[in-house]
C-alpha atoms as a PDB file:
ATOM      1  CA  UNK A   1     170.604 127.640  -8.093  1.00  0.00           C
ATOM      2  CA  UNK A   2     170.726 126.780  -4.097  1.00  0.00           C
ATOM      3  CA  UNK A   3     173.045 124.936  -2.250  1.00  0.00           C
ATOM      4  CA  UNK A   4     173.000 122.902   0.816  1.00  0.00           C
ATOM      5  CA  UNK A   5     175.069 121.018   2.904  1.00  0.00           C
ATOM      6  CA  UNK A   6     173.691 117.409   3.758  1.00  0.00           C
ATOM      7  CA  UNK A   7     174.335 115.947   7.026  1.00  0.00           C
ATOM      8  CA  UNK A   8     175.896 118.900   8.826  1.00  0.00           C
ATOM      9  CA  UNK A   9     177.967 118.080  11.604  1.00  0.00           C
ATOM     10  CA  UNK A  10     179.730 115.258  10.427  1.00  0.00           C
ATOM     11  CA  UNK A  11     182.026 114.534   8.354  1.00  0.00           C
ATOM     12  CA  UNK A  12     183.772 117.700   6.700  1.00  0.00           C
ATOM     13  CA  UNK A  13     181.163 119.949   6.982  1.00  0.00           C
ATOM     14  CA  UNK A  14     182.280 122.585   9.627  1.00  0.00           C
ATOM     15  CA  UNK A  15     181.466 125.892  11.193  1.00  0.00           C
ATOM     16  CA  UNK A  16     184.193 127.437   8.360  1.00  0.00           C
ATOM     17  CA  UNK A  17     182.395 125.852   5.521  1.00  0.00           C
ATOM     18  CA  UNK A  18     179.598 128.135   6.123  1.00  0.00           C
ATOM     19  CA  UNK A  19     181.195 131.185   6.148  1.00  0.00           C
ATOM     20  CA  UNK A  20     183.830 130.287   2.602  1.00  0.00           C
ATOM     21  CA  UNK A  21     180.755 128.849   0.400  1.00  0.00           C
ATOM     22  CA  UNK A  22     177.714 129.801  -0.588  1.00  0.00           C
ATOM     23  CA  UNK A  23     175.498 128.367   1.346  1.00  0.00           C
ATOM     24  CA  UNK A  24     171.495 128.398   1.727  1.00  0.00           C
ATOM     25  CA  UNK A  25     170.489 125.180   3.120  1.00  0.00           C
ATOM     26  CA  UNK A  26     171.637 122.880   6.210  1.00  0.00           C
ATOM     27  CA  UNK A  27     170.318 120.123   6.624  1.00  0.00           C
ATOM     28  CA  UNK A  28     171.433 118.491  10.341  1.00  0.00           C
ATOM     29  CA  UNK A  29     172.318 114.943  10.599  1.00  0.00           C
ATOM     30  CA  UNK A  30     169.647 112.206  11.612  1.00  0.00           C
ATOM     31  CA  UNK A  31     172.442 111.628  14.216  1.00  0.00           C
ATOM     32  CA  UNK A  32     171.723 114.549  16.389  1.00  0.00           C
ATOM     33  CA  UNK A  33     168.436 113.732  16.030  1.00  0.00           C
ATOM     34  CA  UNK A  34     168.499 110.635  17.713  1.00  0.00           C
ATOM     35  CA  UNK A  35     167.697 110.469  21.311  1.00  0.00           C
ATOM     36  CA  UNK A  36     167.032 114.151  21.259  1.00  0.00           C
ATOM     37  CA  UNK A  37     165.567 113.676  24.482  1.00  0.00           C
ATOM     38  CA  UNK A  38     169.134 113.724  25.335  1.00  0.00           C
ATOM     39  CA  UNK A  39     169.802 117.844  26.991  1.00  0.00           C
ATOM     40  CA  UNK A  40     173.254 117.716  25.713  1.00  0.00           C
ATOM     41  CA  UNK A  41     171.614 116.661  22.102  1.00  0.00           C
ATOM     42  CA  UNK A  42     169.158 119.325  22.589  1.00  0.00           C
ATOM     43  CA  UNK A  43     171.722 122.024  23.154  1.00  0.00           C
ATOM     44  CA  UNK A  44     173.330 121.009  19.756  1.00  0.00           C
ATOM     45  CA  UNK A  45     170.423 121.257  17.691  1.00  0.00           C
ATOM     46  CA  UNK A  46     169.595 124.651  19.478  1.00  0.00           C
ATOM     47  CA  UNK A  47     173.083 125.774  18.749  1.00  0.00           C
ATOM     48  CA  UNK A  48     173.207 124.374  15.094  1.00  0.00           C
ATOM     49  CA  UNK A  49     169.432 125.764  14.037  1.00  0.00           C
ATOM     50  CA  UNK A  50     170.654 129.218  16.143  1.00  0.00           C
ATOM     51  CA  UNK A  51     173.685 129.731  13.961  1.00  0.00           C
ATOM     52  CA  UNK A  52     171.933 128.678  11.033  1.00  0.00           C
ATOM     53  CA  UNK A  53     169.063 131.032  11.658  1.00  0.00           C
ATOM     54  CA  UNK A  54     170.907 133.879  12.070  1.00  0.00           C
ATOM     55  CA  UNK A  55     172.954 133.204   8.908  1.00  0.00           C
ATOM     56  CA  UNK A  56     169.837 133.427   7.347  1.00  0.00           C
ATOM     57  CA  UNK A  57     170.081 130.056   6.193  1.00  0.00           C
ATOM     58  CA  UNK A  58     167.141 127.136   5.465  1.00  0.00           C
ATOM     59  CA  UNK A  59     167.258 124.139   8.291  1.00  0.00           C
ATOM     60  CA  UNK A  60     166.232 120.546   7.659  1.00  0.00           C
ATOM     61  CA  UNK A  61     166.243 118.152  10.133  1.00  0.00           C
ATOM     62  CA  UNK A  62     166.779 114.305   9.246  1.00  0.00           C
ATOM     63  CA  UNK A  63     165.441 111.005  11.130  1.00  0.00           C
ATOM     64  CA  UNK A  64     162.354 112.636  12.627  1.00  0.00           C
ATOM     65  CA  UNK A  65     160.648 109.255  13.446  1.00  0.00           C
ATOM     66  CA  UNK A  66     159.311 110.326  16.609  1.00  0.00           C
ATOM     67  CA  UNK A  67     156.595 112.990  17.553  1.00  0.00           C
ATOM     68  CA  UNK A  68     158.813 114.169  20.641  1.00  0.00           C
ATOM     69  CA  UNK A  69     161.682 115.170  17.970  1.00  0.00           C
ATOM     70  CA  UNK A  70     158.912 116.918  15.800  1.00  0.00           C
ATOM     71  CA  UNK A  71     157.976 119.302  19.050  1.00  0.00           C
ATOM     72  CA  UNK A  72     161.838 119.735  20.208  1.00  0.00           C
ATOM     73  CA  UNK A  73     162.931 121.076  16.961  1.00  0.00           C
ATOM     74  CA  UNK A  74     159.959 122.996  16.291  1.00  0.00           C
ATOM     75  CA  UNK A  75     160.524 124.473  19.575  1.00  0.00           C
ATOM     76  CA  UNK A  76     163.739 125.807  18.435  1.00  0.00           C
ATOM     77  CA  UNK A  77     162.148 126.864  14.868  1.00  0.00           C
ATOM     78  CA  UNK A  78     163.289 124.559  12.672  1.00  0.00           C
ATOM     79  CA  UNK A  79     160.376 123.790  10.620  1.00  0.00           C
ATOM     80  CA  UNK A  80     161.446 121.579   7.706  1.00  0.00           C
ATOM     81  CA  UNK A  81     161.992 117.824   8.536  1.00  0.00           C
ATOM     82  CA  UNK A  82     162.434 114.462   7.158  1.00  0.00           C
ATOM     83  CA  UNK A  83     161.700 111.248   8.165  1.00  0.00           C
ATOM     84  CA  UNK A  84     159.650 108.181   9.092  1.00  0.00           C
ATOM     85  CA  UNK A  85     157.279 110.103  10.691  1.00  0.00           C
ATOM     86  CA  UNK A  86     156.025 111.648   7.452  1.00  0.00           C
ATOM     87  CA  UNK A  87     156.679 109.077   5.274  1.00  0.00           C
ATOM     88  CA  UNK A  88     159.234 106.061   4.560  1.00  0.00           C
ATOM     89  CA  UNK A  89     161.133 106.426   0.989  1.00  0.00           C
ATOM     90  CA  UNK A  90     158.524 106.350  -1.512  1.00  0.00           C
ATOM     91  CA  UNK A  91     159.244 106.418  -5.532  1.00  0.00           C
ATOM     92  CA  UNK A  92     157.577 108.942  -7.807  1.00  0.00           C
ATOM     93  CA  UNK A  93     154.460 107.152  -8.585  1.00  0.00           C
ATOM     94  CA  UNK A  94     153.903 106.789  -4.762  1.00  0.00           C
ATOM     95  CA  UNK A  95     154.443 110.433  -3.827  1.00  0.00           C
ATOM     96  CA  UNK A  96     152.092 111.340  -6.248  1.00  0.00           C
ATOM     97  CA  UNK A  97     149.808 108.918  -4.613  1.00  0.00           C
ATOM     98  CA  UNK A  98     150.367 110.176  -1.582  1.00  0.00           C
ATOM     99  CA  UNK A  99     149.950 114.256  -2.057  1.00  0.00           C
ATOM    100  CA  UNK A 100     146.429 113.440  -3.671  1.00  0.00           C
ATOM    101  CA  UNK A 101     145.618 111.621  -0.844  1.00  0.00           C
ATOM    102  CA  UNK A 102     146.905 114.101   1.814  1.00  0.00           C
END
């Protein structure tokens, strides 16, 4: 079984979360993502995929709606996103659609 923590960086997920549970996924809030064009933003993510990275730990990025976010983040190697870009919400019978047709 893996674990994950879901929108990291809000809330009550913290640094020390990630160091007393067993952790292998992080997935950062859509709210960083937003405006990422933002430096300050930027420097987040960096810091948050860095840390993650190094802690060996998966990275998923939520709210990519925008090609510019795509390129940031996979700038800073995070290569798992989420998001409008890819595709909106779809139910099981539509993702099966869709990953014959892709």
């Amino acid at each position: 079984m893996r674990t994950s923590i879901d929108d990291f960086g809000t809330g009550y997920s913290s640094l020390h979360v990630l160091q007393k549970l067993p952790i292998d996924t992080i997935k950062i809030d859509r709210a960083f993502i937003d405006n990422l064009e933002d430096k300050n933003k930027q420097a987040m993510v960096k810091t948050i995929i860095d840390i993650a990275l190094n802690l060996d730990l998966t990275v998923i990025a939520e709210g990519i709606e925008e090609e510019a976010q795509l390129a940031i983040l996979m700038q800073y190697n995070c290569h798992i996103g989420q998001g409008y870009l890819f595709s909106k919400p779809v139910n099981t019978v539509e993702l099966e659609k869709l990953l014959k047709k892709n």
